[in-house]
C-alpha atoms as a PDB file:
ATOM      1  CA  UNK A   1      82.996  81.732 108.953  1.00  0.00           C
ATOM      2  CA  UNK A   2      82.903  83.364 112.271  1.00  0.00           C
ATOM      3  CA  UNK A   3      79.669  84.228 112.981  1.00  0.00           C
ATOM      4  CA  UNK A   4      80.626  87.336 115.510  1.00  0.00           C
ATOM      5  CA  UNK A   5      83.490  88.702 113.762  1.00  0.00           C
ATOM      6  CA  UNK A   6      82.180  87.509 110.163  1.00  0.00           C
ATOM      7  CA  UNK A   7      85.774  86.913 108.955  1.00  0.00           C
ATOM      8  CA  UNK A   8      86.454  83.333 107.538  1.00  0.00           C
ATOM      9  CA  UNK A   9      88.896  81.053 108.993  1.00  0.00           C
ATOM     10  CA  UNK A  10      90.252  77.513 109.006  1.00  0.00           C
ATOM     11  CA  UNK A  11      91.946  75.131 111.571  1.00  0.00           C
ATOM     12  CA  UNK A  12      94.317  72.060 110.437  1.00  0.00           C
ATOM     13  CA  UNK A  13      96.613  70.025 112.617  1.00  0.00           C
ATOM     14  CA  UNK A  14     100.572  69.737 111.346  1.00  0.00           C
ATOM     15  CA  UNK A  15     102.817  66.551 110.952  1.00  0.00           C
ATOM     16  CA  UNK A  16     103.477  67.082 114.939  1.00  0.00           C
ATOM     17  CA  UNK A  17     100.235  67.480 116.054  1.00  0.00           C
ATOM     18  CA  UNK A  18     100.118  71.206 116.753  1.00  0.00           C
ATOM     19  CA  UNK A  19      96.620  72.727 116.268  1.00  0.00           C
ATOM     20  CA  UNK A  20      96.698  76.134 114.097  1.00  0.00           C
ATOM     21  CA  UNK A  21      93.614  78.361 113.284  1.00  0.00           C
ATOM     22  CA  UNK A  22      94.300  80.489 109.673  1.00  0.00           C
ATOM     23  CA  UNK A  23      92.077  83.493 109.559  1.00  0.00           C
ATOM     24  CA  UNK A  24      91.636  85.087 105.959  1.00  0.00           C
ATOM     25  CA  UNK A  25      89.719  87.665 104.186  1.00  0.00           C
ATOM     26  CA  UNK A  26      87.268  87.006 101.228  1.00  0.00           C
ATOM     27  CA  UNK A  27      84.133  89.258  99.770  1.00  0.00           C
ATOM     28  CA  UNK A  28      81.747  88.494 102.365  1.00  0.00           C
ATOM     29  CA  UNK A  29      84.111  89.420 105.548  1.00  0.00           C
ATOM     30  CA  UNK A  30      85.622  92.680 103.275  1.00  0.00           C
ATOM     31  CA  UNK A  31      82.427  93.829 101.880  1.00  0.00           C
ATOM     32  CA  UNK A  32      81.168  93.562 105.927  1.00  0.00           C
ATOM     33  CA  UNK A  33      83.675  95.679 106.835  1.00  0.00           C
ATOM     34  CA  UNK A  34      83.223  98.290 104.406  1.00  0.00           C
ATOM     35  CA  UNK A  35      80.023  98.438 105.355  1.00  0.00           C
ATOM     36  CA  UNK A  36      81.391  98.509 109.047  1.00  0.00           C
ATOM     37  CA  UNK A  37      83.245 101.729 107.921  1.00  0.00           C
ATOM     38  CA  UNK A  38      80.036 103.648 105.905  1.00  0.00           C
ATOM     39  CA  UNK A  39      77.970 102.961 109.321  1.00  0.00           C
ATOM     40  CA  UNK A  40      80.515 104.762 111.795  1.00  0.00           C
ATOM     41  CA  UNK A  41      81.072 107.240 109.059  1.00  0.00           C
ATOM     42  CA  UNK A  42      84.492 107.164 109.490  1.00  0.00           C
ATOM     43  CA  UNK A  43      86.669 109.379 107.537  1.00  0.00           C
ATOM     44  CA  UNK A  44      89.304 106.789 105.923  1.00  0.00           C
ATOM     45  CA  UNK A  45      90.345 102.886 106.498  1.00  0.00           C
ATOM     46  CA  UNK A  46      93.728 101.336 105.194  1.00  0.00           C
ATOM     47  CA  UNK A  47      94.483  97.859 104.087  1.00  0.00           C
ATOM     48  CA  UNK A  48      97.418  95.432 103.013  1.00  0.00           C
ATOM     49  CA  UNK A  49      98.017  92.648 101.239  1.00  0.00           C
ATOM     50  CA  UNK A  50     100.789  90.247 101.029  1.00  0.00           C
ATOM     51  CA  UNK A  51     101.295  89.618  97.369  1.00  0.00           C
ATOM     52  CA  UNK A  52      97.839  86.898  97.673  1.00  0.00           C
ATOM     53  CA  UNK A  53      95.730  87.829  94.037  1.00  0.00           C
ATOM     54  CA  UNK A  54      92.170  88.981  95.178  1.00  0.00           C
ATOM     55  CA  UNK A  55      90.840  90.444  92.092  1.00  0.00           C
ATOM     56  CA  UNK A  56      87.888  91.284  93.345  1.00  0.00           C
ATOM     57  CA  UNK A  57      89.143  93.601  96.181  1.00  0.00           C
ATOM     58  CA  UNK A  58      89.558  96.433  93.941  1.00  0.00           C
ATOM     59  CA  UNK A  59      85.761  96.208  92.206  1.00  0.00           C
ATOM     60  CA  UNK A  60      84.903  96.080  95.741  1.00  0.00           C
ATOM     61  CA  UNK A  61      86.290  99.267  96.845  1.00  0.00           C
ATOM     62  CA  UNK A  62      85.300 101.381  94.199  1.00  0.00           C
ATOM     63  CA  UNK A  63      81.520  99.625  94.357  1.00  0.00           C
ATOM     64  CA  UNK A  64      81.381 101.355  98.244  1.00  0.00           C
ATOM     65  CA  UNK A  65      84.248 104.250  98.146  1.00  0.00           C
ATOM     66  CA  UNK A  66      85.492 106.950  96.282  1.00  0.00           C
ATOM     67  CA  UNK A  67      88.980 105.780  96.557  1.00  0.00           C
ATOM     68  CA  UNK A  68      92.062 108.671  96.759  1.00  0.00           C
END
């Protein structure tokens, strides 16, 4: 977990040696950016995701929005 952008991430090396850094979303790193969006009290936020089951992004949304 990065500690300034609070997302989580992971680096691995492939078969030729090239370094690679993943970053990725999970509660913690969603839920801070939710609250990110409450604090600025901004009017809307949009997302994507590429077919990767997250079944708790829904809950998580309707916990801390009134989705439309």
């Amino acid at each position: 977990m990065d500690a300034k952008s609070y997302a989580p991430f992971y680096r691995y090396t492939d078969k030729k040696g090239n370094p690679h850094v993943v970053w990725f979303e999970d509660v913690r790193s969603l839920a801070a950016k939710f609250q990110l969006v409450r604090e600025m009290k901004w009017k809307g936020m949009g997302g994507w995701q590429m077919n990767f089951p997250f079944p708790q992004d829904e809950s998580l949304l309707w916990l801390n929005f009134k989705p439309q």
